[in-house]
PDB file of N, CA and C in Angstrom:
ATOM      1  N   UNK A   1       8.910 -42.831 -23.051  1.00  0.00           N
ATOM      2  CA  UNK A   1       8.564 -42.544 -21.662  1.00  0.00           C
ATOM      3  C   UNK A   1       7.210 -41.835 -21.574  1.00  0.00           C
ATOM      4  N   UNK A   2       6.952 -40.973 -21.932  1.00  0.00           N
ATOM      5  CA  UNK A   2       5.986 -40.269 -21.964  1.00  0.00           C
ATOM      6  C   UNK A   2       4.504 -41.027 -22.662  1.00  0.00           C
ATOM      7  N   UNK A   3       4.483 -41.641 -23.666  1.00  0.00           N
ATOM      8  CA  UNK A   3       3.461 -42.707 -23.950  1.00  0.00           C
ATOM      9  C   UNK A   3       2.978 -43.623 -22.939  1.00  0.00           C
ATOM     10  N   UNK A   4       4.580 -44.208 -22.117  1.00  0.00           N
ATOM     11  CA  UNK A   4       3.958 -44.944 -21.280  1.00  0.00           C
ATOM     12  C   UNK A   4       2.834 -43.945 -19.635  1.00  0.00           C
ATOM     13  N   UNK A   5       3.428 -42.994 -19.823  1.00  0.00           N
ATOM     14  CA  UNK A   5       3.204 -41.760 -18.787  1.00  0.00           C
ATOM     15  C   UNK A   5       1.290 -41.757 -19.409  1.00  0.00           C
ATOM     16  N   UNK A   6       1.293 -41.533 -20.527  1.00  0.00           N
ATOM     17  CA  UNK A   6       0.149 -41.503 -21.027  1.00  0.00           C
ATOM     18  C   UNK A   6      -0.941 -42.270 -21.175  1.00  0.00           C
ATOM     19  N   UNK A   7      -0.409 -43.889 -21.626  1.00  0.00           N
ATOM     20  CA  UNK A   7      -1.556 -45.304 -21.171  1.00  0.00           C
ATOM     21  C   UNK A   7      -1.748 -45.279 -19.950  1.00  0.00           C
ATOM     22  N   UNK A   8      -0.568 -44.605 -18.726  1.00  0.00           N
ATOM     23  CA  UNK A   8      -1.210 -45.179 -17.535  1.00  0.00           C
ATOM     24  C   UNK A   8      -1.826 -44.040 -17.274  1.00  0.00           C
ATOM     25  N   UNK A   9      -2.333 -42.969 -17.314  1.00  0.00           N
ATOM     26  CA  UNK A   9      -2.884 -41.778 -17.180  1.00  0.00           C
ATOM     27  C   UNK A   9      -4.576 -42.302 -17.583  1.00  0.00           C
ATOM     28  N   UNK A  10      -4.178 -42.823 -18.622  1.00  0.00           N
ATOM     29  CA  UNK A  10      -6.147 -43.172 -19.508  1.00  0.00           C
ATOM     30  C   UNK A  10      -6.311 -44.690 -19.080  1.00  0.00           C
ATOM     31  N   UNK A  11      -5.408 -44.982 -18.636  1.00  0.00           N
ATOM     32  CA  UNK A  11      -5.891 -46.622 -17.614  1.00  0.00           C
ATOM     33  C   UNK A  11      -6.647 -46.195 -16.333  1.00  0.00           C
ATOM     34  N   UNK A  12      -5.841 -44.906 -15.733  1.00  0.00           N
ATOM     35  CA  UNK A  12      -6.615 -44.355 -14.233  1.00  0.00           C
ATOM     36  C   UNK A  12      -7.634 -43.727 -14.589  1.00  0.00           C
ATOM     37  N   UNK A  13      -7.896 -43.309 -15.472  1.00  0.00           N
ATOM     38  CA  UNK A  13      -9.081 -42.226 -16.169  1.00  0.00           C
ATOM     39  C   UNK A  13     -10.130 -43.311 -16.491  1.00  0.00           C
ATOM     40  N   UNK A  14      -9.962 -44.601 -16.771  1.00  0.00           N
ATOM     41  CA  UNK A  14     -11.284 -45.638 -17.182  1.00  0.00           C
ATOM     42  C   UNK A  14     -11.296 -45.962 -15.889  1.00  0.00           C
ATOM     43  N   UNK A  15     -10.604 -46.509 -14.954  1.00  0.00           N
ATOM     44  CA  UNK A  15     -10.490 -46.922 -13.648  1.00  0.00           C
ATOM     45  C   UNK A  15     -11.327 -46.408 -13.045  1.00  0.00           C
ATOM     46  N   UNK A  16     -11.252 -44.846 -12.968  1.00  0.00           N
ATOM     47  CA  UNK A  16     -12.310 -44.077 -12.431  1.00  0.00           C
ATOM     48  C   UNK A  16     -13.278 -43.870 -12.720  1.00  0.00           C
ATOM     49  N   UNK A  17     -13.971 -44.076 -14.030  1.00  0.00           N
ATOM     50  CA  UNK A  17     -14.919 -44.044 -14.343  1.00  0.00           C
ATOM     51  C   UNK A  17     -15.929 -45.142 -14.160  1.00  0.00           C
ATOM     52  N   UNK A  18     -15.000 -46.119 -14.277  1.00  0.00           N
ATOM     53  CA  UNK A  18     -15.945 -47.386 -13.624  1.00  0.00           C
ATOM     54  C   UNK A  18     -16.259 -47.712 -12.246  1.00  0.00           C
ATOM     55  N   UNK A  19     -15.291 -47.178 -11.551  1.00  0.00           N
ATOM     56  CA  UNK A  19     -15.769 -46.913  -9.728  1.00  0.00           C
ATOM     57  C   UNK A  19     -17.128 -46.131  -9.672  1.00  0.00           C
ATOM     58  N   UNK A  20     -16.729 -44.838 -10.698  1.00  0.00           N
ATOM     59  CA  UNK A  20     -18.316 -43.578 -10.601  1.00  0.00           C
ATOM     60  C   UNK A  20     -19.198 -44.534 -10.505  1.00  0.00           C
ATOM     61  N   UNK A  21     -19.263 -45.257 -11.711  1.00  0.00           N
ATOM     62  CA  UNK A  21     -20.611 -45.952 -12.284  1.00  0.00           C
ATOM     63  C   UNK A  21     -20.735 -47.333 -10.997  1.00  0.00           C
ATOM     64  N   UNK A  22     -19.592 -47.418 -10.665  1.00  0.00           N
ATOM     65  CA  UNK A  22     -20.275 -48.620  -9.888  1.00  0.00           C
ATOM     66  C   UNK A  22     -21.235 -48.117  -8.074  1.00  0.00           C
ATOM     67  N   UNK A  23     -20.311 -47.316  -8.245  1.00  0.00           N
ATOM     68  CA  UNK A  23     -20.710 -46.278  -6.628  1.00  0.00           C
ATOM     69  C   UNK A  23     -21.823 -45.885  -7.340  1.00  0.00           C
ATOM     70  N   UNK A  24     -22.572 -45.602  -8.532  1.00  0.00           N
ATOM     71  CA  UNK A  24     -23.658 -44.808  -8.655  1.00  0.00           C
ATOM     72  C   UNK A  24     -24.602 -46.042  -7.938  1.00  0.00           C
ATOM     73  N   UNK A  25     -24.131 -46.932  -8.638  1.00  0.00           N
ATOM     74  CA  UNK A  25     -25.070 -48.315  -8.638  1.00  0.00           C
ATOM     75  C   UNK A  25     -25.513 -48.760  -7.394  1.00  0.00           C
ATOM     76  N   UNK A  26     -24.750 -48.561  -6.752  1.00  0.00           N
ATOM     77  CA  UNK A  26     -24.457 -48.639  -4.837  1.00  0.00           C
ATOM     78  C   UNK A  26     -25.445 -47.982  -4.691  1.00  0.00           C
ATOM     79  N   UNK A  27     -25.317 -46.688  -5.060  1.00  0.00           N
ATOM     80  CA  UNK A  27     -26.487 -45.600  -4.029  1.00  0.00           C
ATOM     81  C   UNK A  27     -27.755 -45.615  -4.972  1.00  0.00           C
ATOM     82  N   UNK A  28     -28.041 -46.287  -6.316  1.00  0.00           N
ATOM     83  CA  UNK A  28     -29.608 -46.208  -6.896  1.00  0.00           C
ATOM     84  C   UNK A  28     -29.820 -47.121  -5.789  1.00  0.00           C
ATOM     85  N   UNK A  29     -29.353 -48.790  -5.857  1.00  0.00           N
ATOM     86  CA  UNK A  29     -29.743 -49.702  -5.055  1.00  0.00           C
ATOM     87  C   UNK A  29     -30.107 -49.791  -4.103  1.00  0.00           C
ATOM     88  N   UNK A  30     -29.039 -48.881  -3.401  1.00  0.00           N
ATOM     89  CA  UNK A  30     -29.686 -48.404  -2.004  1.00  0.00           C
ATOM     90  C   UNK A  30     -30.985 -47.866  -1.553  1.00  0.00           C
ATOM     91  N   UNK A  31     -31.071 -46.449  -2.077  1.00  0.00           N
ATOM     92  CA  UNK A  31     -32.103 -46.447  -2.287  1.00  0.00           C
ATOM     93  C   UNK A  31     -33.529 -46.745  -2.916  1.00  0.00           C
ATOM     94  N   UNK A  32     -33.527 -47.573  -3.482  1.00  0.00           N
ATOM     95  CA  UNK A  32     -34.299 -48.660  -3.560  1.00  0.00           C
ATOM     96  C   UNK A  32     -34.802 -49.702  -2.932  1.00  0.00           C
ATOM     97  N   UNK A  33     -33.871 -49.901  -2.262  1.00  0.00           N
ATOM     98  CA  UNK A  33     -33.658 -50.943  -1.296  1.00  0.00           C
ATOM     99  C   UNK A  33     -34.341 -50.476  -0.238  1.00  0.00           C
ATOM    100  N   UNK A  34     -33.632 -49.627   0.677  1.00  0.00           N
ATOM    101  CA  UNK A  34     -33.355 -48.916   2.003  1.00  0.00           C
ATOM    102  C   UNK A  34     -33.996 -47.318   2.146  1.00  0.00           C
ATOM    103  N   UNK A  35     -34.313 -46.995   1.082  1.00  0.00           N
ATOM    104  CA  UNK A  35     -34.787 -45.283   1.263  1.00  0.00           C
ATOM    105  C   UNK A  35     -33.090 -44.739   1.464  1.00  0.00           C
ATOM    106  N   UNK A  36     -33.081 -43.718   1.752  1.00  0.00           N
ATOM    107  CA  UNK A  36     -32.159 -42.897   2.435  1.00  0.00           C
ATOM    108  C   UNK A  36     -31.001 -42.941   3.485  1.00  0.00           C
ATOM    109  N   UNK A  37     -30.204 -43.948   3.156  1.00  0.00           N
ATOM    110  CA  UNK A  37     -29.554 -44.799   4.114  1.00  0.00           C
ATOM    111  C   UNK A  37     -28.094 -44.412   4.260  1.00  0.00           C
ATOM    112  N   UNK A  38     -27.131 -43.923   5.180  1.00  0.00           N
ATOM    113  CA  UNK A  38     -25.942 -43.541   5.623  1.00  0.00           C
ATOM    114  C   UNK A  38     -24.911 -43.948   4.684  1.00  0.00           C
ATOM    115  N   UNK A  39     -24.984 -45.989   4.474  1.00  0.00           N
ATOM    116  CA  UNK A  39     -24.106 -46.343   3.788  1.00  0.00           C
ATOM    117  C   UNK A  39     -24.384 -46.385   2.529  1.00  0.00           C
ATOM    118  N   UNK A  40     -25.831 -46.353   1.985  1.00  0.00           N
ATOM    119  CA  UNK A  40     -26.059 -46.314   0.448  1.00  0.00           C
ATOM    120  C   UNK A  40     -25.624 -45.133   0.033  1.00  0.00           C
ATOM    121  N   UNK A  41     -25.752 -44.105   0.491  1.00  0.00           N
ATOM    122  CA  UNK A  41     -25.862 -42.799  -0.165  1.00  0.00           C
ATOM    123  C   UNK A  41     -24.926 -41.722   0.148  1.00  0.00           C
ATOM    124  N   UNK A  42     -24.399 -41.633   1.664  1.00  0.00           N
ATOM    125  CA  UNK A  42     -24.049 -40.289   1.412  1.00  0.00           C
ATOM    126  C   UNK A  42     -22.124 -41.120   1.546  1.00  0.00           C
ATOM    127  N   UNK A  43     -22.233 -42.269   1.786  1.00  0.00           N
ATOM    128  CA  UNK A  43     -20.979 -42.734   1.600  1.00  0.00           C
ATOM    129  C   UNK A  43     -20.265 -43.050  -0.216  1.00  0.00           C
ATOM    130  N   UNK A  44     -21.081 -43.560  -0.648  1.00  0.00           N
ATOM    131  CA  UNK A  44     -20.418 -43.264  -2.301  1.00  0.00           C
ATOM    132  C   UNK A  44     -20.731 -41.990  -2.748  1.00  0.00           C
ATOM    133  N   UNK A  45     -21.073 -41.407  -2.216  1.00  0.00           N
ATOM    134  CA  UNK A  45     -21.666 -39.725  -2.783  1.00  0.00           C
ATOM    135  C   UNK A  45     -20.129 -39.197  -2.729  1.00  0.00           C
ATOM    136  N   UNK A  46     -19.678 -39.300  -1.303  1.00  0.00           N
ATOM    137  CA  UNK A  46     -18.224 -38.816  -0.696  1.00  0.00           C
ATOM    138  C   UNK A  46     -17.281 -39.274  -1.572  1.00  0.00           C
ATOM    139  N   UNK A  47     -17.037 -40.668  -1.441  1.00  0.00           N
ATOM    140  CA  UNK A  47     -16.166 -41.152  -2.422  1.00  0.00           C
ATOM    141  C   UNK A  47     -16.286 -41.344  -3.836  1.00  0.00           C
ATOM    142  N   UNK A  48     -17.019 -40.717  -4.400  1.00  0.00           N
ATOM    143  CA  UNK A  48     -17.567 -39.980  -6.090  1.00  0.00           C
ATOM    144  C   UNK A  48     -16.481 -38.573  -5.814  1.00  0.00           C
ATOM    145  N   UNK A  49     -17.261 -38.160  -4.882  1.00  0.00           N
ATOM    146  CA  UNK A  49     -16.041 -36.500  -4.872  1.00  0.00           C
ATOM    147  C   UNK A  49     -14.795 -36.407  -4.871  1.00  0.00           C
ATOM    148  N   UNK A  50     -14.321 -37.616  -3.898  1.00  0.00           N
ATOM    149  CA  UNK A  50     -12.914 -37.780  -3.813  1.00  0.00           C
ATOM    150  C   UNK A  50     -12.446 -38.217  -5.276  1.00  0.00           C
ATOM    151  N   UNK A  51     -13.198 -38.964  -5.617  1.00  0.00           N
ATOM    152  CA  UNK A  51     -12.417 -39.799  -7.301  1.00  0.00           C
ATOM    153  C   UNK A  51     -12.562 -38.410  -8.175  1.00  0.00           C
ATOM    154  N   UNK A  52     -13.783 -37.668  -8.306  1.00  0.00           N
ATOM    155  CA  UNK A  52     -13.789 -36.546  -9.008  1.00  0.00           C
ATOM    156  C   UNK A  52     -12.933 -35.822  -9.083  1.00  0.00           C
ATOM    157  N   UNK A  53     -12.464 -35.451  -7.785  1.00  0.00           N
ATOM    158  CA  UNK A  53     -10.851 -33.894  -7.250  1.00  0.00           C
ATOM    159  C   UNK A  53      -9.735 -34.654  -8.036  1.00  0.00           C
ATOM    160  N   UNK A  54      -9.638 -36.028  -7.824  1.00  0.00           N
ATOM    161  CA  UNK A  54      -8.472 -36.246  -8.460  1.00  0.00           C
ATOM    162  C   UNK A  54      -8.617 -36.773  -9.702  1.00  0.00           C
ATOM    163  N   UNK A  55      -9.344 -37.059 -10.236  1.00  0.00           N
ATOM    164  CA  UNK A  55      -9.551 -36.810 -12.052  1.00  0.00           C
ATOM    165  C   UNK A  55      -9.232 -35.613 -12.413  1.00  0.00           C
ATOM    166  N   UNK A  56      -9.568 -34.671 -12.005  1.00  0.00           N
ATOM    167  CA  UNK A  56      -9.552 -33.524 -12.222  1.00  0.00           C
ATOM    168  C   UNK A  56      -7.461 -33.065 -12.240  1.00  0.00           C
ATOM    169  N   UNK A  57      -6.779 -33.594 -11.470  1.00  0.00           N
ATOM    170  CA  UNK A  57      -5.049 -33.761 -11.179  1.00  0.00           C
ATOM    171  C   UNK A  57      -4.756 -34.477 -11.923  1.00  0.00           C
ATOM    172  N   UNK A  58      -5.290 -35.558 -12.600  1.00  0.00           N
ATOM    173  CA  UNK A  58      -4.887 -36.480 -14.140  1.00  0.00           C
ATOM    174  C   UNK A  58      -5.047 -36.146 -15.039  1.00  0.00           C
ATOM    175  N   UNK A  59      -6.203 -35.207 -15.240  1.00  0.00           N
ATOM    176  CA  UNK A  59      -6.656 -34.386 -16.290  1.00  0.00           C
ATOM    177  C   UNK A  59      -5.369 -33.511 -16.511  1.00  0.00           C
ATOM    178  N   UNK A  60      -4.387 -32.614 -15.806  1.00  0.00           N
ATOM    179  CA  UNK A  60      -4.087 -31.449 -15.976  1.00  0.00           C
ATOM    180  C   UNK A  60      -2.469 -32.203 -16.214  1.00  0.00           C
ATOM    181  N   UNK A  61      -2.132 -33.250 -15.421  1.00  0.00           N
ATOM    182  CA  UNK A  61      -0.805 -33.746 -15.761  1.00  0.00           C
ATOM    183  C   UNK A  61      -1.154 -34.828 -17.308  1.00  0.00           C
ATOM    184  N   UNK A  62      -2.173 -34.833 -17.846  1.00  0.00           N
ATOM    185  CA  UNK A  62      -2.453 -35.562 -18.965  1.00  0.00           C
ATOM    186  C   UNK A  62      -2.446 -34.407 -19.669  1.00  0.00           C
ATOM    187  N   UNK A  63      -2.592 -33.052 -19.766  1.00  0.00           N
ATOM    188  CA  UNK A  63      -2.525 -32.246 -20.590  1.00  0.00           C
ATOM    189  C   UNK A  63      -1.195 -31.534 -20.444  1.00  0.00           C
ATOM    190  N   UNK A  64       0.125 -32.061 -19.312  1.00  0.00           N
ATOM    191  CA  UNK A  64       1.298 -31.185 -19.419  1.00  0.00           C
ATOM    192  C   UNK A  64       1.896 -32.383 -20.537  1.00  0.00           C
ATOM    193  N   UNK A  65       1.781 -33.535 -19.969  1.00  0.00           N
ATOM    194  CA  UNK A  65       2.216 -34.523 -21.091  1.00  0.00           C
ATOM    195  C   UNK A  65       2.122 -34.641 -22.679  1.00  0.00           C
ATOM    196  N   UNK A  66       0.854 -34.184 -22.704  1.00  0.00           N
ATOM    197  CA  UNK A  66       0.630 -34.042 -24.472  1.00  0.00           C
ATOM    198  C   UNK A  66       1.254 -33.047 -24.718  1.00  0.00           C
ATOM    199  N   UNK A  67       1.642 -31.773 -23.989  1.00  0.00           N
ATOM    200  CA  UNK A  67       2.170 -30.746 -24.460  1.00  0.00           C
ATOM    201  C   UNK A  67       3.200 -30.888 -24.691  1.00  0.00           C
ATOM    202  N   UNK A  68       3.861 -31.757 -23.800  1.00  0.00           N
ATOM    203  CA  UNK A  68       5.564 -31.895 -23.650  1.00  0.00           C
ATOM    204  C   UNK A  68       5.605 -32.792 -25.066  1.00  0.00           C
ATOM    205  N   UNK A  69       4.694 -34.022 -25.481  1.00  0.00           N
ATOM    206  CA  UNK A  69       5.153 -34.375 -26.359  1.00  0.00           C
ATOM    207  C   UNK A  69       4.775 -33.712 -27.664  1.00  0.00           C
ATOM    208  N   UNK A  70       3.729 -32.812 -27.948  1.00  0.00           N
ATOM    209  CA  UNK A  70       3.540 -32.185 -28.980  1.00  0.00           C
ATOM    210  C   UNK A  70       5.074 -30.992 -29.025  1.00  0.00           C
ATOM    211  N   UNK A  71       5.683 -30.509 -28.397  1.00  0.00           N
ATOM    212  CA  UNK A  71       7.056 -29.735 -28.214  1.00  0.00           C
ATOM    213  C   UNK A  71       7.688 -30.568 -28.787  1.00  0.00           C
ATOM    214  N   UNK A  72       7.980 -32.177 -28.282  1.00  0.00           N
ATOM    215  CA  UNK A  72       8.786 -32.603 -28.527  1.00  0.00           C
ATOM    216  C   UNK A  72       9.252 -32.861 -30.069  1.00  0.00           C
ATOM    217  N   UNK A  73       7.525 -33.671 -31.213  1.00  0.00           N
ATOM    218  CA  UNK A  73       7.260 -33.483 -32.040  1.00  0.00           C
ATOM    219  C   UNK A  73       7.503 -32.617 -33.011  1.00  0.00           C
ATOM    220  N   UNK A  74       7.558 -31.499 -32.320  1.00  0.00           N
ATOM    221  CA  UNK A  74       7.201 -30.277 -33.547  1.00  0.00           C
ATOM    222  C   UNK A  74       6.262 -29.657 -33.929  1.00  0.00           C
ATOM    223  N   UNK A  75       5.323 -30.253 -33.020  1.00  0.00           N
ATOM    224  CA  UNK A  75       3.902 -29.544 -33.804  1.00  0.00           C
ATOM    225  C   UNK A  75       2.517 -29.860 -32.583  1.00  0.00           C
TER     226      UNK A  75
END
């Protein structure tokens, strides 16, 4: 149980990381494109933060999990 608790934990953890990078891509382009533009920039900026807060809640239930299974282990 907990393994599987754990692939899907580092499946959402790449998930998110590839949104970052793609939202980054959004707002270089943008601005490039457009200068300083509402939807290039300060809209994936927002939704970077939002994905950030909750990485940050996968992070901490990915570290009760290893604990629970290092207990479980022995070591």
């Amino acid at each position: 149980m907990s393994n599987e608790v754990q692939n899907n934990i580092c499946r959402s953890q790449t998930i998110e990381r590839l949104s970052d990078r793609l939202l980054a891509g959004v707002m270089i382009y943008g601005l490039v494109k457009n200068g300083f533009g509402l939807v290039y920039t300060a809209i994936p900026l927002l939704i970077i933060a939002v994905i950030m807060k909750s990485g940050q809640s996968i992070q901490a239930r990915l570290n009760v999990v290893r604990a629970e299974m290092a207990g479980r282990d022995g070591g």
